[in-house]
Protein backbone atom coordinates (compact mmCIF):
# COMPACT_ATOMS: atom_id res chain seq x y z
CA UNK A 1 17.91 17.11 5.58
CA UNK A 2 18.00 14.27 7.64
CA UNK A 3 14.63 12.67 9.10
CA UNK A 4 14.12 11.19 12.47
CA UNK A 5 12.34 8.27 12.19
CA UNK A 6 11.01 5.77 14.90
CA UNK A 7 9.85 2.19 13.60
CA UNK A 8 8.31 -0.55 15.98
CA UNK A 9 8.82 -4.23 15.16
CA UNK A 10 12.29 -3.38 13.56
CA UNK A 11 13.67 -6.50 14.11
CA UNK A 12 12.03 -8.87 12.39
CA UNK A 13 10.41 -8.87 9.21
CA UNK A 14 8.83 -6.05 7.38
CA UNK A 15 9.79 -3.34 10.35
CA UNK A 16 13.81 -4.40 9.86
CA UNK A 17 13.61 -4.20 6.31
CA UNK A 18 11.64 -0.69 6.33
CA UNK A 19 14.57 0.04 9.14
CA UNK A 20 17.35 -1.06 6.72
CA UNK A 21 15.98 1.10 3.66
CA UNK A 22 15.64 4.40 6.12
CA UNK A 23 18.99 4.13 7.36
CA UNK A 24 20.44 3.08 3.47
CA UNK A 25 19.07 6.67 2.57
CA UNK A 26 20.71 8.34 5.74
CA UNK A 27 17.71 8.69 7.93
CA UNK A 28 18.50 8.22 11.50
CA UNK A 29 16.28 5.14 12.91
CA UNK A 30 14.84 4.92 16.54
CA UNK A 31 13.98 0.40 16.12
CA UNK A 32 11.80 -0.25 18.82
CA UNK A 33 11.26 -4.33 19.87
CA UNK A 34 11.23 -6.93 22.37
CA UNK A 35 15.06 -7.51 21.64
CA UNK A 36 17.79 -6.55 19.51
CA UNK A 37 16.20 -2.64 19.01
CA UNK A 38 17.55 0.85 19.94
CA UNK A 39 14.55 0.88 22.80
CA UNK A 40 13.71 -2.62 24.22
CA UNK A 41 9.80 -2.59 25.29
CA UNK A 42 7.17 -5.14 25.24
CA UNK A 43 4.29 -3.55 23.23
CA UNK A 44 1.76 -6.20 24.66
CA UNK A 45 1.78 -3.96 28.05
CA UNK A 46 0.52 -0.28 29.12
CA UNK A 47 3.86 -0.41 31.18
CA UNK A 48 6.25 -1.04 28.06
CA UNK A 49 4.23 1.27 26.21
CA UNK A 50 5.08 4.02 28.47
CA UNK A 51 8.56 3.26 28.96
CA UNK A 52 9.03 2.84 25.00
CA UNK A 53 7.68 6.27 24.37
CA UNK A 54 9.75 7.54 27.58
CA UNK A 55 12.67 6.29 25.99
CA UNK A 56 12.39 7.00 22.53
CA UNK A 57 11.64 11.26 23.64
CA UNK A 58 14.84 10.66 25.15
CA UNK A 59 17.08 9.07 22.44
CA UNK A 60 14.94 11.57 19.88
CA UNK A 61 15.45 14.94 21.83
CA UNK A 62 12.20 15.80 21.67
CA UNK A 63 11.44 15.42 17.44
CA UNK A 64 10.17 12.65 15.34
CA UNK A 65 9.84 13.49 11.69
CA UNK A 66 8.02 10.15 11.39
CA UNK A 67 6.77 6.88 13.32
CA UNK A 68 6.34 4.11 11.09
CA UNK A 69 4.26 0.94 13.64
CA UNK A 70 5.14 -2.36 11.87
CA UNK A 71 5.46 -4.33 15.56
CA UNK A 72 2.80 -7.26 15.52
CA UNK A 73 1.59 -10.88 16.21
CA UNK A 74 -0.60 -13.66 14.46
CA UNK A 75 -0.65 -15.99 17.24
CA UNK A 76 -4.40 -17.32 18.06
CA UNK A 77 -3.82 -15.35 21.68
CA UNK A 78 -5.43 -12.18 23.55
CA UNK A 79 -2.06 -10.97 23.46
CA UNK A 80 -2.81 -10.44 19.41
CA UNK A 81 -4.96 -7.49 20.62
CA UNK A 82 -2.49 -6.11 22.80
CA UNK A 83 0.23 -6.00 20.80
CA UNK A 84 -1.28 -5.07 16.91
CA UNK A 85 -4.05 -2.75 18.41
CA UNK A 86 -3.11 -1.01 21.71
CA UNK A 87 0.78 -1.32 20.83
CA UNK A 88 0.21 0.46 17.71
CA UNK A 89 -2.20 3.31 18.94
CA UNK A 90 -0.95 4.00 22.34
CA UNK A 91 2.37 4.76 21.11
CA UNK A 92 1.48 6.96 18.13
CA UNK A 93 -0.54 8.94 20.89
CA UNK A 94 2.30 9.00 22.91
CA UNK A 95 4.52 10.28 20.46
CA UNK A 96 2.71 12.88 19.12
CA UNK A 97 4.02 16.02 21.43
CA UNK A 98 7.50 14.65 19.68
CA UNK A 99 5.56 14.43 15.81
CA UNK A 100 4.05 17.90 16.53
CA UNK A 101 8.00 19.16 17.39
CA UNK A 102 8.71 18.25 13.63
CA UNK A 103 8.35 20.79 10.50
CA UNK A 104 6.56 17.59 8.55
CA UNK A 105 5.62 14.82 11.29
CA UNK A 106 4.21 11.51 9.55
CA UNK A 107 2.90 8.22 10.66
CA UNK A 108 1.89 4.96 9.23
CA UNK A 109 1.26 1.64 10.36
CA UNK A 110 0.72 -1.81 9.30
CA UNK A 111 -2.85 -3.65 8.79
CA UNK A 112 -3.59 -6.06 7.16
CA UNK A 113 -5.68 -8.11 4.61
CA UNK A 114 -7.09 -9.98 7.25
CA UNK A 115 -8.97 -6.70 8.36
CA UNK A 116 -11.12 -7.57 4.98
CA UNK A 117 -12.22 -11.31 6.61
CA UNK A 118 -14.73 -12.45 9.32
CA UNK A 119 -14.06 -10.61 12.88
CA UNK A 120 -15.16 -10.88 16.58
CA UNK A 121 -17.48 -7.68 16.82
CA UNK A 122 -17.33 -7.40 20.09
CA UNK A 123 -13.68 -6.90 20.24
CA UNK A 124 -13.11 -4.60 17.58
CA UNK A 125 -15.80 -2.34 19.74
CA UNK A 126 -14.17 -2.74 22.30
CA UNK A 127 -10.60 -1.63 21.16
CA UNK A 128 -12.00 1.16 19.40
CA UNK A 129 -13.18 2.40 22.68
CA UNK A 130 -10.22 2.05 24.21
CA UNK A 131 -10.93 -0.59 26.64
CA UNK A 132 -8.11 -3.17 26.67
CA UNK A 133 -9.57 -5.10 29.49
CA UNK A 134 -12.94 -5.70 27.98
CA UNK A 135 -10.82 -6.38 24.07
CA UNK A 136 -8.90 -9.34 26.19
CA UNK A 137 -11.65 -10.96 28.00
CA UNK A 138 -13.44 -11.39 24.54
CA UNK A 139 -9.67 -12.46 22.86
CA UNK A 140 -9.62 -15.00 25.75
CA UNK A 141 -13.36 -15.89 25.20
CA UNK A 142 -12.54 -16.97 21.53
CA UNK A 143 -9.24 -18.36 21.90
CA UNK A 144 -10.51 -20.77 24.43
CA UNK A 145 -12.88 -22.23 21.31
CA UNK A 146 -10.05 -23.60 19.76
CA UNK A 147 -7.44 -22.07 17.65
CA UNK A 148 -9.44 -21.73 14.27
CA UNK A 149 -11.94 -19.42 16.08
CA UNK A 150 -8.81 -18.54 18.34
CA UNK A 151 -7.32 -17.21 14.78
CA UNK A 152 -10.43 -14.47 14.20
CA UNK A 153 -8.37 -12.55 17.15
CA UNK A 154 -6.42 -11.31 14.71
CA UNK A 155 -8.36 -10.03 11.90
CA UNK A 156 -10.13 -8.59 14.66
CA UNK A 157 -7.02 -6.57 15.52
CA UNK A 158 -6.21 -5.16 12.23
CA UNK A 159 -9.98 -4.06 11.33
CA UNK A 160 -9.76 -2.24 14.22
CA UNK A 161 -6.41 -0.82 14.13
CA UNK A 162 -8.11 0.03 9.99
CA UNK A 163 -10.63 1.80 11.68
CA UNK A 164 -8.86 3.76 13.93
CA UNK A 165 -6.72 4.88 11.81
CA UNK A 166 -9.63 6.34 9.23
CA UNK A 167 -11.27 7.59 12.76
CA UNK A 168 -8.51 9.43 14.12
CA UNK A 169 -6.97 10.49 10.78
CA UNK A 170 -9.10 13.88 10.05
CA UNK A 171 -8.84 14.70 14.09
CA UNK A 172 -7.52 17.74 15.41
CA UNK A 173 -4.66 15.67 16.79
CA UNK A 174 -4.06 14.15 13.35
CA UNK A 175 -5.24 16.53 10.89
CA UNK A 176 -5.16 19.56 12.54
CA UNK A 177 -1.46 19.34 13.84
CA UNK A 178 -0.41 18.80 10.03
CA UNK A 179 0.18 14.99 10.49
CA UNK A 180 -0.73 12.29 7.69
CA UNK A 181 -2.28 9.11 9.49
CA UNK A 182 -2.24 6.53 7.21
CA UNK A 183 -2.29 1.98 7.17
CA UNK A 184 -0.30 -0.60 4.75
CA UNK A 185 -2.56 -3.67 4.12
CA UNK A 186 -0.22 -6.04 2.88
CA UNK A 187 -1.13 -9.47 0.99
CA UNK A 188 1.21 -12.93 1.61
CA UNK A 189 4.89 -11.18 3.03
CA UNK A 190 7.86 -13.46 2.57
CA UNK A 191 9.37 -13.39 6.48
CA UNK A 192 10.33 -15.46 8.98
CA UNK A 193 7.17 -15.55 10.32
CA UNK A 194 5.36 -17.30 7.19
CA UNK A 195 8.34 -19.23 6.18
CA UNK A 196 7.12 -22.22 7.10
CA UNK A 197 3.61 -22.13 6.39
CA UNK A 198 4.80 -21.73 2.68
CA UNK A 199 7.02 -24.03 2.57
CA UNK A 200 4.09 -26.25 3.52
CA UNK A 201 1.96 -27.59 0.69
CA UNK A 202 -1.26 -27.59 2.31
CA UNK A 203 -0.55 -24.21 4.08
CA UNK A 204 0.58 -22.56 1.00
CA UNK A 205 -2.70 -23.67 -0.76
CA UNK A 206 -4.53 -22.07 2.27
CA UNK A 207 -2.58 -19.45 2.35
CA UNK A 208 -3.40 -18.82 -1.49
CA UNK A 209 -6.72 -19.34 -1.03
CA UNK A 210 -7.50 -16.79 1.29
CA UNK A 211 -5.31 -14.36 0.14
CA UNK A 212 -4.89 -14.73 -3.82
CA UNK A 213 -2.05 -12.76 -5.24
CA UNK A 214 -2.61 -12.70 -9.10
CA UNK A 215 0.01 -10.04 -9.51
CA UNK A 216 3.79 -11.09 -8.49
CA UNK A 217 2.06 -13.45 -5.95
CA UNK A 218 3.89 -13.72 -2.85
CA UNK A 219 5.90 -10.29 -1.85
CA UNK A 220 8.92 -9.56 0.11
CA UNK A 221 8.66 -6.90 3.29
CA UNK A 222 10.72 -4.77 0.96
CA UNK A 223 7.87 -4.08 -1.20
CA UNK A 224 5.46 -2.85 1.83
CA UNK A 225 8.58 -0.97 3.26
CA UNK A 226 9.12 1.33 0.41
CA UNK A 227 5.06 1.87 0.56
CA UNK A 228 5.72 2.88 4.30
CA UNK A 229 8.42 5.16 3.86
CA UNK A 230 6.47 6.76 0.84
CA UNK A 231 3.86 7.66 3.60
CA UNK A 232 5.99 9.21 5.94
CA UNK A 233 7.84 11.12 3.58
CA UNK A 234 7.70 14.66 3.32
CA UNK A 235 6.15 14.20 -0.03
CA UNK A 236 3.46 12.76 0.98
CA UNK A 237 0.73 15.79 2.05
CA UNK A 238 -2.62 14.98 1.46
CA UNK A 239 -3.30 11.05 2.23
CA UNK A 240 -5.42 10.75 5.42
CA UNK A 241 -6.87 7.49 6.73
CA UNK A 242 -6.11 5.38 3.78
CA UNK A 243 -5.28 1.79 4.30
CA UNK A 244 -3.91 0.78 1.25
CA UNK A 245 -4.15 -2.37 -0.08
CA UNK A 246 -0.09 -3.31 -1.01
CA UNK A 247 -1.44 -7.38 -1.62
CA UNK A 248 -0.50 -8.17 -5.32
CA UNK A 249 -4.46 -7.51 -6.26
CA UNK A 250 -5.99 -9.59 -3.43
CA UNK A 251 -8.21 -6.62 -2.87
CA UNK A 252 -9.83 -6.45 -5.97
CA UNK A 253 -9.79 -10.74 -6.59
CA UNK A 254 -11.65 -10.85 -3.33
CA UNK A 255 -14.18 -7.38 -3.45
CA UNK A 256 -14.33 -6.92 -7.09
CA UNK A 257 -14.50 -4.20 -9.45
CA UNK A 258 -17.42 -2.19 -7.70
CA UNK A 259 -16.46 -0.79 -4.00
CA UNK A 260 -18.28 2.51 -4.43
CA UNK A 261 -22.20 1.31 -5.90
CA UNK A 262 -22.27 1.49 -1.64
CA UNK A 263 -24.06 4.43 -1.48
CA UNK A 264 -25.71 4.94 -4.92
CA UNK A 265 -29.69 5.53 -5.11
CA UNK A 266 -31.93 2.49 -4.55
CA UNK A 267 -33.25 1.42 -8.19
């Protein structure tokens, strides 16, 4: 039976290759982006927000059988808030009256490894709780230092988006209405957006460095899309508020082998 999916950021990059794979298998597709999508709407706003979730109830009747949120930004900006945390969350909420309308509704979105390195506390609060103002003001506060400090906006984006997605997962909005909730964390992605940092000797040996890749190294968005589509298949029942770790075993070069000692009895 044919799925309705909706997928944000489908494009560019990992969202039009997760949009190509759906529609390969004969799902119908809802792309959502700036340009060049089924529903044109800039995610950085509350106002294209609206009107993307408007539109897509519209062009959906009513039922999505999954929303997959790839849409995002790197750029040392406040706008990296806006778009990878409030773009991402404000339309799963708004979509969910059409998720609930499906037999087996589905979402996942896209994190990242970054989520794993240094962050701005202060704006990761302050997305959690929902204030964009107060997430911008501190975005603009750090960008203004320069773009190395400018860059922690967007670490800061995907810990948060990490840890809403674990917080909201086991809801009664989430949970309770039957829906998985789950995040992709992927390592080095070969798009158009990296393209020429690798190409770049000294940015590939950054790159490397902060994200080390000892298994297949580098990955194309094909390899995170199939993870995606896993997630919002039917099949999948049980995983709530994972974000997995798709990154070629940065992960576990960077953590190491014990994650779980955490919470074990003081010696």
């Amino acid at each position: 039976m044919t799925r309705t999916y909706v997928v944000t950021g489908a494009a560019s990059g990992i969202g039009a290759a997760t949009a190509r794979l759906l529609a390969e298998r004969g799902e119908r597709v809802i792309g959502v982006d700036l340009r060049d999508a089924d529903v044109e709407a800039d995610l950085s706003t509350r106002e294209g927000r609206l009107a993307a979730v408007e539109r897509v109830a519209e062009l959906s009747g009513g039922v999505v059988d999954g929303v997959i949120a790839c849409a995002g930004i790197s750029a040392p900006i406040p706008a990296t808030i806006s778009v990878n945390f409030f773009g991402v969350t404000e339309v799963l909420e708004g979509l969910l009256p059409a998720l609930r309308a499906s037999d087996a509704p589905r979402a996942a979105v896209v994190s990242s490894m970054a989520s794993l390195q240094p962050v701005v506390p202060a704006m990761v609060e302050a997305a959690l709780a929902g204030d964009e103002e107060r997430a911008l003001a501190v975005a603009a506060a750090t960008a203004e230092q320069g773009p190395e400090l400018g860059y922690l906006v967007y670490p800061s984006s995907k810990r948060a988006l990490s840890r809403w997605v674990r917080r909201e997962s086991i809801t009664e909005a989430w949970a309770g209405a039957g829906i998985p909730l789950n995040a992709v964390a992927p390592g080095t992605v070969i798009t158009p957006m990296t393209a020429a940092l690798l190409d770049n000797p000294e940015g590939l040996a950054m790159v490397d460095a902060a994200v080390p890749m000892p298994l297949n190294s580098h990955q194309p968005a094909e390899s995170i899309a199939n993870l995606l589509i896993f997630l919002t298949s039917v099949e999948n029942t049980h995983m709530a508020g994972q974000t997995i770790y798709d990154d070629g075993g940065a992960d576990a070069t960077l953590r190491g082998d014990d994650i779980w000692s955490w919470n074990d009895p003081a010696a």
